[in-house]
N, C-alpha and C. Protein backbone atom coordinates (compact mmCIF):
# COMPACT_ATOMS: atom_id res chain seq x y z
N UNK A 1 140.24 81.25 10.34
CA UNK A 1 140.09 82.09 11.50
C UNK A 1 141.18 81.77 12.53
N UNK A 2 140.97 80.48 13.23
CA UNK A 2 142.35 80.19 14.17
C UNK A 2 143.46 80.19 13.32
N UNK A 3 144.12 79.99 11.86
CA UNK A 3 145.11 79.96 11.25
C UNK A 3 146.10 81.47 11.40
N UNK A 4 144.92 82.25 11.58
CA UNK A 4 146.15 83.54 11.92
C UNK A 4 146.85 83.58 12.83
N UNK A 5 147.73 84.45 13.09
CA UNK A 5 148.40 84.45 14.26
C UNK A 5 148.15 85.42 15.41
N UNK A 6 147.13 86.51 14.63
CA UNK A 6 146.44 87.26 15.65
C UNK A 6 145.27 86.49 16.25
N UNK A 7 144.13 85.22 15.72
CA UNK A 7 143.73 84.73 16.76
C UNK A 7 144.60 83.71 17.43
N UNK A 8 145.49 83.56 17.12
CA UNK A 8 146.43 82.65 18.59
C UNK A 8 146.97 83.84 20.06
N UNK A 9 147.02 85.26 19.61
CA UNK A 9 147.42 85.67 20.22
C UNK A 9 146.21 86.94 21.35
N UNK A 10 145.09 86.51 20.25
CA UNK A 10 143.86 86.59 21.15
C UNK A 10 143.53 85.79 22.02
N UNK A 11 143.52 84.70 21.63
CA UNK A 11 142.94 83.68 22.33
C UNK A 11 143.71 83.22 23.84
N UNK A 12 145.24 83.53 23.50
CA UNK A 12 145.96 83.48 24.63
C UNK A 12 145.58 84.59 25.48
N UNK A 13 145.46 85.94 25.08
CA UNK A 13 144.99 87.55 25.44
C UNK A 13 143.33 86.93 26.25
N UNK A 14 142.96 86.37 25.86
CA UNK A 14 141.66 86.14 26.67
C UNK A 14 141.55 85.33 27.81
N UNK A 15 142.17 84.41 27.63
CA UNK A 15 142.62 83.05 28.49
C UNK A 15 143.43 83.62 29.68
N UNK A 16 144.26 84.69 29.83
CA UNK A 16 144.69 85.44 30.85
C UNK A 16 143.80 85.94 31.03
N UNK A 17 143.21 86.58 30.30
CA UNK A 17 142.07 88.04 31.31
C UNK A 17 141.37 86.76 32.17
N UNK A 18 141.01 85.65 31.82
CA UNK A 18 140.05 84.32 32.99
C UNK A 18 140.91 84.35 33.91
N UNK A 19 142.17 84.30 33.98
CA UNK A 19 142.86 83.39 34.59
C UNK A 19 142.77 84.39 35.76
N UNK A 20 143.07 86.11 35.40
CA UNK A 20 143.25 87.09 36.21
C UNK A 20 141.79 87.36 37.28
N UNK A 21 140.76 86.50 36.50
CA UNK A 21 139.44 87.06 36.80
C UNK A 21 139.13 85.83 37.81
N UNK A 22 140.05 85.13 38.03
CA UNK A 22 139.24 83.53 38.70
C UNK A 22 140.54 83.38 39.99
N UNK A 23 141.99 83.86 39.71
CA UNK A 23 142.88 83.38 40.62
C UNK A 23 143.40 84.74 41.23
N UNK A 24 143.89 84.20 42.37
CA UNK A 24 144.25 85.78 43.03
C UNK A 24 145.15 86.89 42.66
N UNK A 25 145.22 87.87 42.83
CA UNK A 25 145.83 89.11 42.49
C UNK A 25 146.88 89.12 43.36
N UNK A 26 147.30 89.56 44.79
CA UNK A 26 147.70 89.01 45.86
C UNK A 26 147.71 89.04 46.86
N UNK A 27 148.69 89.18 47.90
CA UNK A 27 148.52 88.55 49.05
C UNK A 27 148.78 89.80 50.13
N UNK A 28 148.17 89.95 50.73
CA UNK A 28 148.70 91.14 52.03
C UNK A 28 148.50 90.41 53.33
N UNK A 29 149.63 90.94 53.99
CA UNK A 29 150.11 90.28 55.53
C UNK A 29 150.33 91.14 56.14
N UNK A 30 149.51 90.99 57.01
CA UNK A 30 149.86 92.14 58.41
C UNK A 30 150.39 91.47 59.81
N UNK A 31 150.32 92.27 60.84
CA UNK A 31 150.87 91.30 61.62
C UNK A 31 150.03 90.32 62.68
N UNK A 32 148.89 90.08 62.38
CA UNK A 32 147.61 89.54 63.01
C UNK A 32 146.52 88.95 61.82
N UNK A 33 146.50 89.26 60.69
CA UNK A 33 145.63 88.45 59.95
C UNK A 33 146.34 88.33 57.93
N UNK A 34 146.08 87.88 57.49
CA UNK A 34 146.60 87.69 56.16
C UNK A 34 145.08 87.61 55.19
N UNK A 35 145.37 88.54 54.37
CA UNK A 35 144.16 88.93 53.20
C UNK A 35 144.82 88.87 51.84
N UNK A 36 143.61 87.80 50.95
CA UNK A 36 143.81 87.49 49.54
C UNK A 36 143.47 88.58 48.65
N UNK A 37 143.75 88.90 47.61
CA UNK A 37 143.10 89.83 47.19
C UNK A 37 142.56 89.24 45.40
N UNK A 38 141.46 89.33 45.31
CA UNK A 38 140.86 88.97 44.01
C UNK A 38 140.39 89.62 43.44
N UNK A 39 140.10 89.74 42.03
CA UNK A 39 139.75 90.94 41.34
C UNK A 39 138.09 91.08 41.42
N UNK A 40 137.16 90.54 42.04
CA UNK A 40 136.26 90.73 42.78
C UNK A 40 135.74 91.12 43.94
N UNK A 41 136.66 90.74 45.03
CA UNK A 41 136.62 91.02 46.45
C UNK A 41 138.33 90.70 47.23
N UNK A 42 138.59 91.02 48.53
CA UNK A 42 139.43 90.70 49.25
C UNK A 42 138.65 89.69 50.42
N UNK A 43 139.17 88.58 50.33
CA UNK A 43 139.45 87.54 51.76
C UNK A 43 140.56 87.74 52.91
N UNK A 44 139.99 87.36 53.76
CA UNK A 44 140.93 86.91 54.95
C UNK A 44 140.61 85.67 54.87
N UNK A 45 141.81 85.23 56.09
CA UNK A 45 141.68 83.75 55.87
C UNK A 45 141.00 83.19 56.99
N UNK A 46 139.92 83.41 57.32
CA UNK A 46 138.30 83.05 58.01
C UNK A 46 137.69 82.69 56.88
N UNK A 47 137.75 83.52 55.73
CA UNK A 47 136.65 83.09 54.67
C UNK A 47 135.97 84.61 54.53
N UNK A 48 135.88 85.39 55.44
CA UNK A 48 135.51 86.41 55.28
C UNK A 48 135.66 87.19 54.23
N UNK A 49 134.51 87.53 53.19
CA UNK A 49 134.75 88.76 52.03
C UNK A 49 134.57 90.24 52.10
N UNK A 50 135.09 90.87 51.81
CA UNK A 50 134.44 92.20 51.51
C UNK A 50 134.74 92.58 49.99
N UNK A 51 133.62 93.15 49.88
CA UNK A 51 133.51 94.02 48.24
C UNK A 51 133.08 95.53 48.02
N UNK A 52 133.84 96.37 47.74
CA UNK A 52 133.31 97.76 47.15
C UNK A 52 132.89 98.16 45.74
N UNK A 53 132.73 98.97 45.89
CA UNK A 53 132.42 99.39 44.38
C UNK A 53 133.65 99.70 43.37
N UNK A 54 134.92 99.66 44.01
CA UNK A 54 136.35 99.40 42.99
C UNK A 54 136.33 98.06 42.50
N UNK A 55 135.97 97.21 43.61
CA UNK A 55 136.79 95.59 43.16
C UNK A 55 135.32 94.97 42.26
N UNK A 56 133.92 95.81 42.22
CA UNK A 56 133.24 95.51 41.57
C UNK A 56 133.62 95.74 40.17
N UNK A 57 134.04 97.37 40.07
CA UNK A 57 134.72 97.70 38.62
C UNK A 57 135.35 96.66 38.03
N UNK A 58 136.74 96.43 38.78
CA UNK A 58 137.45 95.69 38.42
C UNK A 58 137.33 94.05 38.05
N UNK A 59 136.31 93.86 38.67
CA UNK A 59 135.99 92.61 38.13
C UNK A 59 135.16 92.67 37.09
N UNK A 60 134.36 93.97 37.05
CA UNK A 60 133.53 93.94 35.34
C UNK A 60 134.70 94.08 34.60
N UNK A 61 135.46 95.34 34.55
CA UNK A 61 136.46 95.19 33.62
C UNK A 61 137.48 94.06 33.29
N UNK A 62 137.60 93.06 33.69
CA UNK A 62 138.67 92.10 33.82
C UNK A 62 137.38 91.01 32.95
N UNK A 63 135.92 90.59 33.32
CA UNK A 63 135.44 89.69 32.43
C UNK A 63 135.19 90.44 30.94
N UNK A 64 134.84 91.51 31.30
CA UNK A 64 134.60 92.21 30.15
C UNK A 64 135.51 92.61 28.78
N UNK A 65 136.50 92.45 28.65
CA UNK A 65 137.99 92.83 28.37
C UNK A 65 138.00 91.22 27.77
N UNK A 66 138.18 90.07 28.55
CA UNK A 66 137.92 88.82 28.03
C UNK A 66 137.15 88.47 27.40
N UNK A 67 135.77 88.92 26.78
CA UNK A 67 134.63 88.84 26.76
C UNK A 67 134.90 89.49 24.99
N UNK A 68 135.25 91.09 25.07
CA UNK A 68 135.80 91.62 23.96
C UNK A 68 136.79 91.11 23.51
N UNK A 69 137.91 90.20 24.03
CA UNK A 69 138.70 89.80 23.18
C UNK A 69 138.18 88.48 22.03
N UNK A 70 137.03 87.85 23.21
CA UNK A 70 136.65 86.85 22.35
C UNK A 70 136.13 86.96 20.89
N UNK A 71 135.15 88.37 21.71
CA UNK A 71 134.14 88.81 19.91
C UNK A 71 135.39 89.02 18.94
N UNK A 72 136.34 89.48 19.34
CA UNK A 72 137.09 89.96 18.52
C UNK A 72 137.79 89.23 17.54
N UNK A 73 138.07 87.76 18.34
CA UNK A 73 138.46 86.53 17.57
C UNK A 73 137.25 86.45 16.11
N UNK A 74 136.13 86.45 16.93
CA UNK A 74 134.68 86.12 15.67
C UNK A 74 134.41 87.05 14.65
N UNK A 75 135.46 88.24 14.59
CA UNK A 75 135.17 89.44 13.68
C UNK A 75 136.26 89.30 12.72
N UNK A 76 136.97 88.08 12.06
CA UNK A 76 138.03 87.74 11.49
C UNK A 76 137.26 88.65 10.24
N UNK A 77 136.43 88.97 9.57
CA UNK A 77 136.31 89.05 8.53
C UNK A 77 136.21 90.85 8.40
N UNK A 78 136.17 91.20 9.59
CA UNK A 78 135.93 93.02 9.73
C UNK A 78 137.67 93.80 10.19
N UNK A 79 138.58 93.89 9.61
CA UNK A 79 139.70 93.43 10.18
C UNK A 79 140.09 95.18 10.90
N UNK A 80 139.08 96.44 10.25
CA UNK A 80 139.18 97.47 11.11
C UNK A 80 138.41 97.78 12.57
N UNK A 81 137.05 96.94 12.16
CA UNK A 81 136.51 96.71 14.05
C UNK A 81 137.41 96.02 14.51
N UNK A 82 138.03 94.84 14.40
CA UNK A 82 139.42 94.19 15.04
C UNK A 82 140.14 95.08 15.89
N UNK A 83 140.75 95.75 14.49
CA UNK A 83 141.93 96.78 15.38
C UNK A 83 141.08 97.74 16.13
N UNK A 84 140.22 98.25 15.72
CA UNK A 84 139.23 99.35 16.79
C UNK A 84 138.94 98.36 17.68
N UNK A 85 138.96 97.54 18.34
CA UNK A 85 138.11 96.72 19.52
C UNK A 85 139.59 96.41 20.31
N UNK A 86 140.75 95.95 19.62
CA UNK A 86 141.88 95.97 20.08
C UNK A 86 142.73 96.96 20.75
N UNK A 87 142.49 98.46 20.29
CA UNK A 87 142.82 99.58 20.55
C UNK A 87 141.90 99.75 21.91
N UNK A 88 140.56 99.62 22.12
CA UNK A 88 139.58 99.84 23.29
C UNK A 88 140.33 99.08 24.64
N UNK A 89 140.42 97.60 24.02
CA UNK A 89 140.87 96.77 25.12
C UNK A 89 141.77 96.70 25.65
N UNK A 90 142.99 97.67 24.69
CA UNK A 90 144.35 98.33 25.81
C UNK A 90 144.11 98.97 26.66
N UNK A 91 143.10 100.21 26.08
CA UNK A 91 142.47 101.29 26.88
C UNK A 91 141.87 100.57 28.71
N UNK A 92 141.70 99.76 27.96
CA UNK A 92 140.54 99.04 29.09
C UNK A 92 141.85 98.20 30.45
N UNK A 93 142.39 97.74 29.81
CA UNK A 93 143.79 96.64 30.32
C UNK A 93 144.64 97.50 31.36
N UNK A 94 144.94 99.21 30.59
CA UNK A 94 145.94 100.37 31.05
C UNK A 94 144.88 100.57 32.22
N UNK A 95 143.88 100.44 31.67
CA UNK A 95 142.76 100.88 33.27
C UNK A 95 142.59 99.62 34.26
N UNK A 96 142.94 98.90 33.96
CA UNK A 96 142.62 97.49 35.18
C UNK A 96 144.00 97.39 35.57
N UNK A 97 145.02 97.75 35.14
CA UNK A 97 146.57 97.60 35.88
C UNK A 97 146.83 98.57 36.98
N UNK A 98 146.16 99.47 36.80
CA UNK A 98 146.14 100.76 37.45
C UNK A 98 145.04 100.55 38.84
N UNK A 99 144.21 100.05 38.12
CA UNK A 99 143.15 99.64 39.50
C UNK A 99 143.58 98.69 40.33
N UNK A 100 144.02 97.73 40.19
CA UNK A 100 144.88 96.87 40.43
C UNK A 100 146.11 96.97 41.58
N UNK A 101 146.61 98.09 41.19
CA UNK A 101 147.56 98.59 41.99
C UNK A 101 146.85 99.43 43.02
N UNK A 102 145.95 100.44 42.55
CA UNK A 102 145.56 100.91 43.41
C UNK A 102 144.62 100.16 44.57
N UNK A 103 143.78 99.19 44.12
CA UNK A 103 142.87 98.40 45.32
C UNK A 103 144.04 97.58 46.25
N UNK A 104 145.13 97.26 45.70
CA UNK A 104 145.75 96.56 46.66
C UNK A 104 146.72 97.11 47.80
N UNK A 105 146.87 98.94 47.23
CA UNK A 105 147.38 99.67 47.98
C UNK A 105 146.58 100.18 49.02
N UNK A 106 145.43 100.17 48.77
CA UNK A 106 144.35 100.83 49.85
C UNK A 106 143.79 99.87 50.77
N UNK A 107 143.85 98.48 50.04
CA UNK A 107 143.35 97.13 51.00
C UNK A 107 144.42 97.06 52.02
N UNK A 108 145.33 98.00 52.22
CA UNK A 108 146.48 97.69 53.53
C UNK A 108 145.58 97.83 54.48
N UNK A 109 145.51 97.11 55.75
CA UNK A 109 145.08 97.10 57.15
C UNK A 109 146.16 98.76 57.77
N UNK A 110 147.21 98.66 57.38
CA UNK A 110 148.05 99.28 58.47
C UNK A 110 149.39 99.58 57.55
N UNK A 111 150.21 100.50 57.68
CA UNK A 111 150.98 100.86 57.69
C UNK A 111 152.31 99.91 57.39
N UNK A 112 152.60 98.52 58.44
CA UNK A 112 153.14 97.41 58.37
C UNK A 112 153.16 96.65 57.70
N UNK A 113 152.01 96.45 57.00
CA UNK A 113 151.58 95.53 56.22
C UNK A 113 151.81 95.25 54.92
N UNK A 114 152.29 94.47 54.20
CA UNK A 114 153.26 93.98 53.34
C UNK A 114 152.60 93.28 52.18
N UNK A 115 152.44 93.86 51.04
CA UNK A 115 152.09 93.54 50.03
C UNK A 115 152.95 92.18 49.12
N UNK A 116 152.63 91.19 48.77
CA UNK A 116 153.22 90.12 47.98
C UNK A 116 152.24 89.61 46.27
N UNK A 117 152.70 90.66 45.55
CA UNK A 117 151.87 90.19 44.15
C UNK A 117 152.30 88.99 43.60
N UNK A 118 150.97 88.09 42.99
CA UNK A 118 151.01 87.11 42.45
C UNK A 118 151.37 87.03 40.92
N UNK A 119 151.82 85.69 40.25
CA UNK A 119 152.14 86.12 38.92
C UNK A 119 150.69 86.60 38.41
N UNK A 120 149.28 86.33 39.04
CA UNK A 120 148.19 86.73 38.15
C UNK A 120 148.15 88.52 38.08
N UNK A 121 149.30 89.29 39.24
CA UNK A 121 149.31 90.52 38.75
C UNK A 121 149.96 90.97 37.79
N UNK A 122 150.45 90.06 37.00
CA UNK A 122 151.32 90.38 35.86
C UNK A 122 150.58 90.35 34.23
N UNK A 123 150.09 89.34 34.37
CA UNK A 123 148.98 89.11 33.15
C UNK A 123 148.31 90.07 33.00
N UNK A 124 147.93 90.90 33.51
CA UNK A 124 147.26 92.16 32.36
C UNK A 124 148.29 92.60 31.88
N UNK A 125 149.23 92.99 32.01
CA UNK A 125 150.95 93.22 31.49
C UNK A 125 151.12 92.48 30.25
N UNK A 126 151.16 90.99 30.37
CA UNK A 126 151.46 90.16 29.48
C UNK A 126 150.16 90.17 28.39
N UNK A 127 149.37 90.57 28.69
CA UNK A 127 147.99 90.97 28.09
C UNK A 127 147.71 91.87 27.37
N UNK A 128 148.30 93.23 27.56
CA UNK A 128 148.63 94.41 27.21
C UNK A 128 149.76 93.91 25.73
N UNK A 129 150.64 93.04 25.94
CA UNK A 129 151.68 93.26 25.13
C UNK A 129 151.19 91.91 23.80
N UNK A 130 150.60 91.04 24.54
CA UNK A 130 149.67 90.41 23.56
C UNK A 130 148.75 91.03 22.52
N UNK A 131 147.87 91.98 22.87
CA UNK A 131 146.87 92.67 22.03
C UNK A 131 147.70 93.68 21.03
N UNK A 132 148.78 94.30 21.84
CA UNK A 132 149.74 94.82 20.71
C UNK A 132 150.17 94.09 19.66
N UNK A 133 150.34 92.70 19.78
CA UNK A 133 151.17 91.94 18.82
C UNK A 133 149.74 91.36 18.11
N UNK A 134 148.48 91.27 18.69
CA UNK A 134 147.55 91.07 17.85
C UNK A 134 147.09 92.14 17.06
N UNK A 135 147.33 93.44 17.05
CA UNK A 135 146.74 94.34 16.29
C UNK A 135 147.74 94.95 15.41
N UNK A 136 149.13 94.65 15.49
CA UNK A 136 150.16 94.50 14.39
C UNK A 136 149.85 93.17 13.70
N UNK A 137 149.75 92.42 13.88
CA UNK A 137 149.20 91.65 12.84
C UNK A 137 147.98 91.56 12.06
N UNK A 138 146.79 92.06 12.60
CA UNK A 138 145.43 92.39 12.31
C UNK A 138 145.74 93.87 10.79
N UNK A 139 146.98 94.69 11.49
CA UNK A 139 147.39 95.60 10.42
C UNK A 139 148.06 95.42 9.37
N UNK A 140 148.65 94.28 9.37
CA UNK A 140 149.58 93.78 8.93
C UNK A 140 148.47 92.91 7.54
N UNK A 141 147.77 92.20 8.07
CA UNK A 141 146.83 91.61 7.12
C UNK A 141 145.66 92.45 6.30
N UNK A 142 145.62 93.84 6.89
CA UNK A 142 144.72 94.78 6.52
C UNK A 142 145.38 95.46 4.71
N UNK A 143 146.97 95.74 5.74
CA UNK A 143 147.43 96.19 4.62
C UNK A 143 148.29 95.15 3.32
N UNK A 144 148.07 93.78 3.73
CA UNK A 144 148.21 92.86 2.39
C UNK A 144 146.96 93.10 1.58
N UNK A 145 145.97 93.10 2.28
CA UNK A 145 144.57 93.18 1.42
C UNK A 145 144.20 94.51 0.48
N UNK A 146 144.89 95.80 1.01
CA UNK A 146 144.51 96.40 0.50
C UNK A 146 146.18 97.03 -0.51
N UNK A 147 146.96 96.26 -0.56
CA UNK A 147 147.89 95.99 -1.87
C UNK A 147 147.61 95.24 -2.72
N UNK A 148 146.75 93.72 -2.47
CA UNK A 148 146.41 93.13 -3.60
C UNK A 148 144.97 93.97 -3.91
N UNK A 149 144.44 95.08 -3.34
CA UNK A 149 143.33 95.24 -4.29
C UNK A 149 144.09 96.54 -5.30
N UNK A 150 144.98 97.04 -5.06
CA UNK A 150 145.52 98.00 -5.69
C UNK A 150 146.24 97.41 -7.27
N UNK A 151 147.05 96.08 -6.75
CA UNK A 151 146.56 95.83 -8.63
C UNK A 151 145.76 95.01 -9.50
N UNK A 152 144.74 94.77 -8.73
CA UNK A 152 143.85 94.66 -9.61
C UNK A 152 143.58 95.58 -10.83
């Protein structure tokens, strides 16, 4: 199971979606207060949170996405749910990059205010291009299997 190289490249694919789901997204500065932005809620730096129903999405989608990559590791033996669960979780990734951008564009206070993304806004990116390279290989092993059953 870990010997493939699609679960090394899951397992890394999952280990970002945590990393994205636990450390900040980034940083907005205005000219009177400075707000964190996390894929759960936005802080200021009082401590103060707020949460809507986007950064709720986004934080289901971001554990959830991690969550499916894991099963996906444990389905070594189903190698077309693989790629079908792999194909979902791009789907899912193209939709949290997008949210992403958008919650941190709308979390502006003002006009002035100056957006600074963290490398954790990049990892769904690097995440995205991970699951690709896991589901070329997931295909890749699909179609050795089904050449050695051909000469039998």
């Amino acid at each position: 199971m870990i010997q493939r190289i699609q679960s090394v490249f899951l397992i890394a694919f999952s280990l970002c979606m945590i990393v994205v789901a636990i450390a900040p997204l980034s940083k907005i500065t205005d000219s009177n207060e400075i707000f964190t932005l996390y894929s759960t809620n936005i802080t200021n730096v009082k401590g103060e949170s707020q949460t809507t129903i986007l950064f709720i999405t986004q934080g289901i989608l971001t554990y959830f996405t991690a969550i499916i990559g894991f099963i996906t590791i444990l389905l070594y033996k189903r190698r077309k749910l693989q790629m079908l669960l792999c194909m979902i979780n791009m789907c899912f990734i193209f939709l949290l990059c997008n949210l992403i951008v958008l919650l941190a564009l709308n979390s502006l206070p003002s006009s002035s205010a100056h957006i600074t993304f963290k490398i954790t806004a990049v990892l769904p990116v690097i995440s995205f291009i991970l699951l690709i390279l896991s589901y070329r290989a997931i295909k890749k092993d699909e179609e050795l299997v089904r050449s050695l059953n051909r000469i039998r």
